[in-house]
PDB file of N, CA and C in Angstrom:
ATOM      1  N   UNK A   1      -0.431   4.351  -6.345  1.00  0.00           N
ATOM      2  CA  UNK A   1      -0.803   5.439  -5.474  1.00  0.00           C
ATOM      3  C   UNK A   1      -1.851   4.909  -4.503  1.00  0.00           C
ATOM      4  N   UNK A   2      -1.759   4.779  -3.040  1.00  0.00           N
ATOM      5  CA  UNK A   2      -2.834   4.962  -2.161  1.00  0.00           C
ATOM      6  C   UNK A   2      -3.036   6.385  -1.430  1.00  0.00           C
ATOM      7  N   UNK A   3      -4.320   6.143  -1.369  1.00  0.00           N
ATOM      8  CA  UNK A   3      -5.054   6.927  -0.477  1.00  0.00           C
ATOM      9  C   UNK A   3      -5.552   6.527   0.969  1.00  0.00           C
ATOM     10  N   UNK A   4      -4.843   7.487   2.268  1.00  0.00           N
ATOM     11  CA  UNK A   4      -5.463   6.958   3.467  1.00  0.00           C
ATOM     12  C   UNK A   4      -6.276   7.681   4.004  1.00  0.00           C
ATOM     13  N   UNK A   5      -7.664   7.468   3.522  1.00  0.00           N
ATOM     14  CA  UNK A   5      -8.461   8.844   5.085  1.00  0.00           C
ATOM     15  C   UNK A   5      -8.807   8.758   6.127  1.00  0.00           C
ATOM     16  N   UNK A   6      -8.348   9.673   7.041  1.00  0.00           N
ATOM     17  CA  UNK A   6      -8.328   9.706   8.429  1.00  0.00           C
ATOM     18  C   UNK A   6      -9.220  10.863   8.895  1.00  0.00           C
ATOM     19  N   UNK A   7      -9.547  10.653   9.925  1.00  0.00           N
ATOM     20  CA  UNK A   7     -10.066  11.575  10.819  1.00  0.00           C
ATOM     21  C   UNK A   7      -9.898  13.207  10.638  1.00  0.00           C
ATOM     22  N   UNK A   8      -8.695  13.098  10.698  1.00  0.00           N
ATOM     23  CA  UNK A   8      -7.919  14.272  10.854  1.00  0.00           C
ATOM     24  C   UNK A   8      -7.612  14.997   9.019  1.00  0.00           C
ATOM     25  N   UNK A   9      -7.646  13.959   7.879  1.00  0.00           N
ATOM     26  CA  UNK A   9      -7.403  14.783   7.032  1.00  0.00           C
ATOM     27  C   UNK A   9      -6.820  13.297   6.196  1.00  0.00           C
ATOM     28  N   UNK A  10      -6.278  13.191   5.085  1.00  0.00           N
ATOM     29  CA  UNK A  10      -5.580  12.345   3.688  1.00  0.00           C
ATOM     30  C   UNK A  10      -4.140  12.100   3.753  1.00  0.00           C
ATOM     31  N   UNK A  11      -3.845  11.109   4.086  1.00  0.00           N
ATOM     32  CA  UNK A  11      -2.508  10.371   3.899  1.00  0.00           C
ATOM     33  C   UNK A  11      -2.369   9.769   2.288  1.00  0.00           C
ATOM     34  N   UNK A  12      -1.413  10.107   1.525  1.00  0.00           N
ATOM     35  CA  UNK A  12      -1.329   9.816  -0.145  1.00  0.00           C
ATOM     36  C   UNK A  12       0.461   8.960   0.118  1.00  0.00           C
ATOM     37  N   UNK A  13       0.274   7.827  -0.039  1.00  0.00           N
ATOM     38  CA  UNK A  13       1.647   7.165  -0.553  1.00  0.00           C
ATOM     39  C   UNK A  13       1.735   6.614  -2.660  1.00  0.00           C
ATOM     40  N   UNK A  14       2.875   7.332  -2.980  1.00  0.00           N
ATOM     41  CA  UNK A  14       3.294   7.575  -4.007  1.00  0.00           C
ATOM     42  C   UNK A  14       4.208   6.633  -4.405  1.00  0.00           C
ATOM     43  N   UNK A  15       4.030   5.208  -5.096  1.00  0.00           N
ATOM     44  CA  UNK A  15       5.520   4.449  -5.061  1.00  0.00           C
ATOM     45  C   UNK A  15       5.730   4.426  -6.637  1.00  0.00           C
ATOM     46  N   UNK A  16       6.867   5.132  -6.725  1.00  0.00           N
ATOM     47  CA  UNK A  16       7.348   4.704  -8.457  1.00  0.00           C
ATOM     48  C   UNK A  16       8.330   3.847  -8.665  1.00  0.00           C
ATOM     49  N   UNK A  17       7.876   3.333  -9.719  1.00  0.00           N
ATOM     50  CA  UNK A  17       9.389   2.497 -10.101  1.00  0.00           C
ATOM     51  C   UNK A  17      10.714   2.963 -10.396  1.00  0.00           C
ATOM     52  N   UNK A  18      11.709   2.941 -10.011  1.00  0.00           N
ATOM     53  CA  UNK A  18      13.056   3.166 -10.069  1.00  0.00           C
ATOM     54  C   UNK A  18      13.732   2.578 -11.123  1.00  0.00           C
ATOM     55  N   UNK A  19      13.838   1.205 -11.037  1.00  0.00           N
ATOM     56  CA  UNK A  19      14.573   0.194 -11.998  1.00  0.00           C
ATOM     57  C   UNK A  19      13.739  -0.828 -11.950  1.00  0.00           C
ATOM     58  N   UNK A  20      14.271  -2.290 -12.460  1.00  0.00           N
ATOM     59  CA  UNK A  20      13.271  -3.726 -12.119  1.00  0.00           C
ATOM     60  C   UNK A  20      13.581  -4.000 -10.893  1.00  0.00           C
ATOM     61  N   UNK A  21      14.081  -3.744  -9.902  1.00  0.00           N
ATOM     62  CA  UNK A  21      14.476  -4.442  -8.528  1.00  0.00           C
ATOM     63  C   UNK A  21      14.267  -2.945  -7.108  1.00  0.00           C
ATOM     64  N   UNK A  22      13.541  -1.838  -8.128  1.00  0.00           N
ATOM     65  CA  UNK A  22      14.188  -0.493  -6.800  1.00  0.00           C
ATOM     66  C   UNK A  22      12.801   0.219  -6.927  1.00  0.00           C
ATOM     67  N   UNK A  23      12.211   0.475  -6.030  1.00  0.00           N
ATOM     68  CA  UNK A  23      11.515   1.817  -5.751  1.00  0.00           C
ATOM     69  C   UNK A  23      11.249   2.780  -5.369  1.00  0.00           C
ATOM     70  N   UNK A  24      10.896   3.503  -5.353  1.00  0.00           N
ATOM     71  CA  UNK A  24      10.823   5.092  -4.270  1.00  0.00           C
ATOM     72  C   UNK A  24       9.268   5.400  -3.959  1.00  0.00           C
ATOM     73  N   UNK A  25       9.587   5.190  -2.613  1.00  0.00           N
ATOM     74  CA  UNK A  25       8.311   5.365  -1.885  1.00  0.00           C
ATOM     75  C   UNK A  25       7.837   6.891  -1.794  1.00  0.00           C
ATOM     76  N   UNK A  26       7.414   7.650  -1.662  1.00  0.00           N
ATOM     77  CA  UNK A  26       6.459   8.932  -1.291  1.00  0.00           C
ATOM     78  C   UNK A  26       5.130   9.141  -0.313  1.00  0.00           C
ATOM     79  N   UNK A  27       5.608   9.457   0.984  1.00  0.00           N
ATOM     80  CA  UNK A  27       4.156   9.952   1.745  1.00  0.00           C
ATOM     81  C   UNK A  27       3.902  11.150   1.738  1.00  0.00           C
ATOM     82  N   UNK A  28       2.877  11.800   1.450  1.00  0.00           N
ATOM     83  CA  UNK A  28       2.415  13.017   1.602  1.00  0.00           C
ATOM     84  C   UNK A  28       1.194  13.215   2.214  1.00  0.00           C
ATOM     85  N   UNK A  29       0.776  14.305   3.560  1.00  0.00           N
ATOM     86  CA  UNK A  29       0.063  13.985   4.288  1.00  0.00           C
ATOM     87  C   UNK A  29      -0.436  15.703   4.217  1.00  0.00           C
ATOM     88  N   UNK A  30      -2.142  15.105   4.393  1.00  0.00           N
ATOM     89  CA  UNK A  30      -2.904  16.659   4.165  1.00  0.00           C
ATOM     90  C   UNK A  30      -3.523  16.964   5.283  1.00  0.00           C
ATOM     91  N   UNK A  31      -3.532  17.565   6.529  1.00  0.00           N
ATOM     92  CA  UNK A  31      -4.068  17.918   7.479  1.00  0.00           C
ATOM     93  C   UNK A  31      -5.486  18.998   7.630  1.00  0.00           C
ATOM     94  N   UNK A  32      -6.573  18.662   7.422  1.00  0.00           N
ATOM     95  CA  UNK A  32      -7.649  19.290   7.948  1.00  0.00           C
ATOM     96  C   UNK A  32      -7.749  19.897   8.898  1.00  0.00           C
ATOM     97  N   UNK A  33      -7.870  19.205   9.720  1.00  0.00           N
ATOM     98  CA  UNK A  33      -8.313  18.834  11.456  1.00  0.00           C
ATOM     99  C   UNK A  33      -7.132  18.476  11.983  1.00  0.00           C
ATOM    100  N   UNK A  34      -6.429  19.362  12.796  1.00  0.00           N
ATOM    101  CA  UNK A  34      -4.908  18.749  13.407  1.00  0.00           C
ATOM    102  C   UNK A  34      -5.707  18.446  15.194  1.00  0.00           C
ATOM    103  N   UNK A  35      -7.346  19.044  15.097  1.00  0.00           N
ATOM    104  CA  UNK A  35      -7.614  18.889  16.556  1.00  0.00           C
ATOM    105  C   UNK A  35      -7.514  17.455  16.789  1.00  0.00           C
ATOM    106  N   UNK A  36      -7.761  16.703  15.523  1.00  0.00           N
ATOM    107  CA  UNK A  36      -8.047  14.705  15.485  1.00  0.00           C
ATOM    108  C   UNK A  36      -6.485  13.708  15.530  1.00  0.00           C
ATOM    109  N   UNK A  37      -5.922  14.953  15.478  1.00  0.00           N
ATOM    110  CA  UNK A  37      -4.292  13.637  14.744  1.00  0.00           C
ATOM    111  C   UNK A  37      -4.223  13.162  15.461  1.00  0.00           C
ATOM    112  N   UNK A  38      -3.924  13.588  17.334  1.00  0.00           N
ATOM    113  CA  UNK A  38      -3.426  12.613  18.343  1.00  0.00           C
ATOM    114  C   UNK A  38      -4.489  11.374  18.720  1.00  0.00           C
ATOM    115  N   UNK A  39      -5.797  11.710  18.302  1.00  0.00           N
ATOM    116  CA  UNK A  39      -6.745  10.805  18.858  1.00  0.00           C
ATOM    117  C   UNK A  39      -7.570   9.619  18.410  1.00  0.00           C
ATOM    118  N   UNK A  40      -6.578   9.547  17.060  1.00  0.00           N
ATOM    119  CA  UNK A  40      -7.205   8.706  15.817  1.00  0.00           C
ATOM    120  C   UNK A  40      -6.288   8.000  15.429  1.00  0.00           C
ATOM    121  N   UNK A  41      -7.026   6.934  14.673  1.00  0.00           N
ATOM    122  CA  UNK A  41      -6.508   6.523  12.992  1.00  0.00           C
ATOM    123  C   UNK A  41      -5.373   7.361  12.910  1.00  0.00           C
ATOM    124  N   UNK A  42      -4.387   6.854  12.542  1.00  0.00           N
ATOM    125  CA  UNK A  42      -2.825   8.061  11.712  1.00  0.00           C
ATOM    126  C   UNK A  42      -1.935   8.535  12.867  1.00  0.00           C
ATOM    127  N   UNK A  43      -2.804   8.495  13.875  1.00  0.00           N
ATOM    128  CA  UNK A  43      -1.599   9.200  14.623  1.00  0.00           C
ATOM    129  C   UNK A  43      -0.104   9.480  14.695  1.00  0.00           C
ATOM    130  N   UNK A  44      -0.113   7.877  14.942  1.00  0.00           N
ATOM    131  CA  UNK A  44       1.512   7.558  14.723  1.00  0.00           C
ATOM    132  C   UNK A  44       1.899   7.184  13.222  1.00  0.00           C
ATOM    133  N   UNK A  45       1.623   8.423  12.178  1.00  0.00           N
ATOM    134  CA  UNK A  45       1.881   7.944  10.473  1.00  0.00           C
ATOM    135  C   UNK A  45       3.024   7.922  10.505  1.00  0.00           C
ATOM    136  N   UNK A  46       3.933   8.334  10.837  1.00  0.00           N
ATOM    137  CA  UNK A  46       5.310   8.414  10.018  1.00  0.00           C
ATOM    138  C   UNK A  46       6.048   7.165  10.457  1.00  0.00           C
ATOM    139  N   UNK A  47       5.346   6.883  11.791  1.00  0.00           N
ATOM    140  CA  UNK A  47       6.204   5.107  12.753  1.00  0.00           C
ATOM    141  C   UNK A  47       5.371   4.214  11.110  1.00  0.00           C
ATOM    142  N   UNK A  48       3.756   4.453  11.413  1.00  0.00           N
ATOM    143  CA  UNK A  48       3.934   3.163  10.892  1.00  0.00           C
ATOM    144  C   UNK A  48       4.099   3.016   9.050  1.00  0.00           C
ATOM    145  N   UNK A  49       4.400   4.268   8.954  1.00  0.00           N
ATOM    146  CA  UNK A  49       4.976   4.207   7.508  1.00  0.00           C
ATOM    147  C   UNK A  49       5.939   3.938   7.017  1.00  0.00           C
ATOM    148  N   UNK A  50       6.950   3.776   8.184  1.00  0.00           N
ATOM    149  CA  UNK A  50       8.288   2.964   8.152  1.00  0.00           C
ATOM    150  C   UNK A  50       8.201   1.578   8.551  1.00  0.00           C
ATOM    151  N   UNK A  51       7.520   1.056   9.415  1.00  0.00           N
ATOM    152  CA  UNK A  51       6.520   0.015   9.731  1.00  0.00           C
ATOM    153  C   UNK A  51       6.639  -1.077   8.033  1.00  0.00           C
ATOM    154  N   UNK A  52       5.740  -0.135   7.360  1.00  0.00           N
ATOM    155  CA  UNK A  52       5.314  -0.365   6.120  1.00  0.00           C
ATOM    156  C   UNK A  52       6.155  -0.474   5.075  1.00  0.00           C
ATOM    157  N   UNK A  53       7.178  -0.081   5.046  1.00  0.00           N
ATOM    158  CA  UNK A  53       8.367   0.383   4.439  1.00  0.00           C
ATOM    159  C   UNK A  53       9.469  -0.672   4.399  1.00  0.00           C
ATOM    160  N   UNK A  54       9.529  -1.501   6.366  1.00  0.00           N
ATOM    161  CA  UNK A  54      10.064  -2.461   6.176  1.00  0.00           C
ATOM    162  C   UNK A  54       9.478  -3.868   6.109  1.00  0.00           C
ATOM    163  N   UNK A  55       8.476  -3.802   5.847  1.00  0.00           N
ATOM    164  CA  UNK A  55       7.654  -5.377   5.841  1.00  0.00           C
ATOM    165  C   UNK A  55       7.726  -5.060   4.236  1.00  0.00           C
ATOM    166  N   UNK A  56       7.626  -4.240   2.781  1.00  0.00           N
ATOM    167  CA  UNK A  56       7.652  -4.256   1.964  1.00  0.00           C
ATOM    168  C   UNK A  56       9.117  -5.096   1.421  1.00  0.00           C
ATOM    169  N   UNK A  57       9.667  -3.962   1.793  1.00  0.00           N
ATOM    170  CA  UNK A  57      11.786  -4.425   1.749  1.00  0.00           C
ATOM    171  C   UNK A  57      11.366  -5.966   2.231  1.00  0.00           C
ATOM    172  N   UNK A  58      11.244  -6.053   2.848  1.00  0.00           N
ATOM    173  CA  UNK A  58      11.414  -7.699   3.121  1.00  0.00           C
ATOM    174  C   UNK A  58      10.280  -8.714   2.647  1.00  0.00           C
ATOM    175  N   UNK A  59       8.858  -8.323   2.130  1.00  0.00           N
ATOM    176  CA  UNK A  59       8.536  -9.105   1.189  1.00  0.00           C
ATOM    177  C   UNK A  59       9.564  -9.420  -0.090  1.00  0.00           C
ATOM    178  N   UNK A  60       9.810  -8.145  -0.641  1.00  0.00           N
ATOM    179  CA  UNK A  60      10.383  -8.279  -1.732  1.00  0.00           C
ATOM    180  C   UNK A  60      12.090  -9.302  -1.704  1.00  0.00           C
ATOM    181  N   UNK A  61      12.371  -9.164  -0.585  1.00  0.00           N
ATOM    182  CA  UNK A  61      13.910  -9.915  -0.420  1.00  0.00           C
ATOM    183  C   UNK A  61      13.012 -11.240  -0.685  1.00  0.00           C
ATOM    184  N   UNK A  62      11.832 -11.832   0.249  1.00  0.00           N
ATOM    185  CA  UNK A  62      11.257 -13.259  -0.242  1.00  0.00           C
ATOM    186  C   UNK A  62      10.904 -13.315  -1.169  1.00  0.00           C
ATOM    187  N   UNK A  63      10.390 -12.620  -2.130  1.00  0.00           N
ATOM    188  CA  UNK A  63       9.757 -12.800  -3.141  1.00  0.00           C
ATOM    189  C   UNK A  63      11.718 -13.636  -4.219  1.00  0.00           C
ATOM    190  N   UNK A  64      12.681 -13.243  -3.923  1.00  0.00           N
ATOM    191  CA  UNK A  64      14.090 -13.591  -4.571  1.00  0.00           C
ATOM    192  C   UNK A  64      13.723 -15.187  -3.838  1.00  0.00           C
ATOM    193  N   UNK A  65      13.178 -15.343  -3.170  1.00  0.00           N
ATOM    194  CA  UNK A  65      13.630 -16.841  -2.427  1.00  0.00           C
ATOM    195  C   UNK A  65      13.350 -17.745  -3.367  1.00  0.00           C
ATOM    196  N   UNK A  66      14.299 -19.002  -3.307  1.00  0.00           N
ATOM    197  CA  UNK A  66      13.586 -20.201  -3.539  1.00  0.00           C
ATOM    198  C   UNK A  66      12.739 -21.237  -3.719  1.00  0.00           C
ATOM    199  N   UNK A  67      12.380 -20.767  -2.490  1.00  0.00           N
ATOM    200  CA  UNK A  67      11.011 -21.111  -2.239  1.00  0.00           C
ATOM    201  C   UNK A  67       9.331 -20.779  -2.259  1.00  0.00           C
ATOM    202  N   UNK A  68       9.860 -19.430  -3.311  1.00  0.00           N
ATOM    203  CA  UNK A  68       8.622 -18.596  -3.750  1.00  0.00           C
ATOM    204  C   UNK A  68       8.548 -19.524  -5.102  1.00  0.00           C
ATOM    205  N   UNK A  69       7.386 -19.233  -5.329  1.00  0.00           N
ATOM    206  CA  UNK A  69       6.917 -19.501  -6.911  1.00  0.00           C
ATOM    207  C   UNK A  69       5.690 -18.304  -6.876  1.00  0.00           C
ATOM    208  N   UNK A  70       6.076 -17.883  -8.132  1.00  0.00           N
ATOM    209  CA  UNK A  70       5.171 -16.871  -8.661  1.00  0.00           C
ATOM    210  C   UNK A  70       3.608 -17.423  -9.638  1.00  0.00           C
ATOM    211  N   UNK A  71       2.744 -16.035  -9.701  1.00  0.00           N
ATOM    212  CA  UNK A  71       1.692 -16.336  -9.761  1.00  0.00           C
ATOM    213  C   UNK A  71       1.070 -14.773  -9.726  1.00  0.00           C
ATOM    214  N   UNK A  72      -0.674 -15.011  -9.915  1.00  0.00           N
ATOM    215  CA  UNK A  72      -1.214 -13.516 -10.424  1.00  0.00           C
ATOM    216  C   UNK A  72      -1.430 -12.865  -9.143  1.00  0.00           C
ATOM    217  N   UNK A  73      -1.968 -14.413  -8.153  1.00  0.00           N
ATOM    218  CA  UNK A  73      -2.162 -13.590  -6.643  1.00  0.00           C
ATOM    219  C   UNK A  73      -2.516 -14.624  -6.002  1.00  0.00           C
ATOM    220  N   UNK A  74      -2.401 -14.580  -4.434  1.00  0.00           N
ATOM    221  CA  UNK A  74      -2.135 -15.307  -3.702  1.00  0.00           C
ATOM    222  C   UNK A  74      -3.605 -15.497  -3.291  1.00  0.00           C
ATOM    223  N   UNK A  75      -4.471 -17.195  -3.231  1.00  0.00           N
ATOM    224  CA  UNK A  75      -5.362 -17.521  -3.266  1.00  0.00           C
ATOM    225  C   UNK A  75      -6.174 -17.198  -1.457  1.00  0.00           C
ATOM    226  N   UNK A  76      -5.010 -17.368  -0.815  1.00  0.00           N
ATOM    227  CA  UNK A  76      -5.449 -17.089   1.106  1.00  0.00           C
ATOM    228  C   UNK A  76      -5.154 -15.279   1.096  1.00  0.00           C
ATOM    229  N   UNK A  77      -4.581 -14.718   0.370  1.00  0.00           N
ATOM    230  CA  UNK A  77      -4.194 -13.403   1.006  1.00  0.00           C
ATOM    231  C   UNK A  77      -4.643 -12.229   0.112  1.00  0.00           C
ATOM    232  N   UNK A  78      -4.870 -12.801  -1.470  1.00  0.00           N
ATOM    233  CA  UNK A  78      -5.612 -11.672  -2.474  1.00  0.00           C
ATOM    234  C   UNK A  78      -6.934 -12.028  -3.043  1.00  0.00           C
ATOM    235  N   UNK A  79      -7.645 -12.232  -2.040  1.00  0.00           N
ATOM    236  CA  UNK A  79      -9.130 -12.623  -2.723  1.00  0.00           C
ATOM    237  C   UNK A  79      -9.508 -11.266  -3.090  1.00  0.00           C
ATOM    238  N   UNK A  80      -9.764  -9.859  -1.969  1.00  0.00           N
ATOM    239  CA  UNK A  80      -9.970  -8.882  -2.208  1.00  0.00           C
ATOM    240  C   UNK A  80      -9.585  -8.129  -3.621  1.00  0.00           C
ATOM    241  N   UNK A  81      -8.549  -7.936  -3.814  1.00  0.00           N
ATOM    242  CA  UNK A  81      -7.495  -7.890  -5.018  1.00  0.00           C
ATOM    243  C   UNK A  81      -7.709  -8.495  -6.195  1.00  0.00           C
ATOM    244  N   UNK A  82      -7.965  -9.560  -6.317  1.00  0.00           N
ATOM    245  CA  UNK A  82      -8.364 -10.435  -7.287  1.00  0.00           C
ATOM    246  C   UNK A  82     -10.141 -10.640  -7.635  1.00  0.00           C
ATOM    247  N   UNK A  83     -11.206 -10.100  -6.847  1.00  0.00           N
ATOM    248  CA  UNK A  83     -12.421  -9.883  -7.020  1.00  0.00           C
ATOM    249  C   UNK A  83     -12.535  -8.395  -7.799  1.00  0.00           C
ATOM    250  N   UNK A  84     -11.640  -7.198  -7.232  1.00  0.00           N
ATOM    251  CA  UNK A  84     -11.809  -5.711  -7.461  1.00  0.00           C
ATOM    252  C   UNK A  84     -11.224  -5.708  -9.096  1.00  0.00           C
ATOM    253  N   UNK A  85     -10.289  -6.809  -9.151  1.00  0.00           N
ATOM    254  CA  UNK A  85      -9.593  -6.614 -10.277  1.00  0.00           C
ATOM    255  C   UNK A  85     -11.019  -7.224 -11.628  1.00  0.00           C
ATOM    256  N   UNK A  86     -11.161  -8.092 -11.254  1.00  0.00           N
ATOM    257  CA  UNK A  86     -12.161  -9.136 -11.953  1.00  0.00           C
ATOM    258  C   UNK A  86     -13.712  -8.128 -12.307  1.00  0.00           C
ATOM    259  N   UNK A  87     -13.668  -6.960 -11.403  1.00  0.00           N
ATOM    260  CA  UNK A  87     -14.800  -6.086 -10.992  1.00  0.00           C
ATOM    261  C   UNK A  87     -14.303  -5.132 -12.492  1.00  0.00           C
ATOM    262  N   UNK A  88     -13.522  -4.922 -12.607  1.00  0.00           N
ATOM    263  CA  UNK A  88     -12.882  -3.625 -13.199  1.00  0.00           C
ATOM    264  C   UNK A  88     -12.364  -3.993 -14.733  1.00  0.00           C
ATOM    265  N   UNK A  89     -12.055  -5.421 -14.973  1.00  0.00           N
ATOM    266  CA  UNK A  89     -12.480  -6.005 -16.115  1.00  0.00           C
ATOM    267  C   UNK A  89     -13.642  -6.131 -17.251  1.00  0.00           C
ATOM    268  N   UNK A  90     -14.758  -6.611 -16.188  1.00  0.00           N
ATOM    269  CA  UNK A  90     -16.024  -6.263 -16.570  1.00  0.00           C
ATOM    270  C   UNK A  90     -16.558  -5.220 -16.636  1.00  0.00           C
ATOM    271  N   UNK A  91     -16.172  -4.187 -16.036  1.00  0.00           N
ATOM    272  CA  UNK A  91     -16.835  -2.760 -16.182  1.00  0.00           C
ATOM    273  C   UNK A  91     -16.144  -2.617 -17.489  1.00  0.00           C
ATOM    274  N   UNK A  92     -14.714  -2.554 -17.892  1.00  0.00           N
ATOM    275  CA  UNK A  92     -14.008  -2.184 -18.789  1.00  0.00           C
ATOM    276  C   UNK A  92     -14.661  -2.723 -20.331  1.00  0.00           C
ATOM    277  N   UNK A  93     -14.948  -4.131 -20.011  1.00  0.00           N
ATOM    278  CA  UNK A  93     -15.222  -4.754 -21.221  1.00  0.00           C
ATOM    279  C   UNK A  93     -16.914  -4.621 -21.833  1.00  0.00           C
ATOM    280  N   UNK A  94     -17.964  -3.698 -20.977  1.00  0.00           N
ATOM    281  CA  UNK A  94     -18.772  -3.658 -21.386  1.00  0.00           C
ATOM    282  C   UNK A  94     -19.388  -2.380 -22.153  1.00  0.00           C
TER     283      UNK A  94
END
């Protein structure tokens, strides 16, 4: 589940698992302030949530490649990810 906040009000994407290879995405969008939508952050949500939708689909087709090798996380692209996680360990374990 993410959470997006905007200007205007909460963007929530919902992805469940389907099978081992399928998912189903979910956006649901909460409007506060519709005076902010055109002039902000989100504007264009639904473009770039398809945007998002197809750079996923097509990670995942590479992730089948050959030339992937797997791993917990990618050392140039999940430092963030891999610090929050490491964060949340230690909270857990104390």
């Amino acid at each position: 589940m993410m959470f997006n906040f905007y200007p205007w009000g909460l963007s929530i994407n919902i992805v469940k698992p389907v099978s081992k290879n399928r998912t189903k995405a979910s956006f649901l969008s909460y409007v506060w302030d519709e005076s902010k939508i055109e002039e902000s952050a989100g504007a264009l949500l639904d473009k770039v949530e398809r945007e998002d939708e197809f750079v996923v689909e097509n990670v995942h087709k590479g992730l089948k490649s050959s030339y992937y090798t797997t791993g917990r996380f990618s050392p140039k692209r999940e430092k963030e990810i891999y610090h929050f996680h490491r964060l949340l360990a230690e909270f857990l374990n104390e």
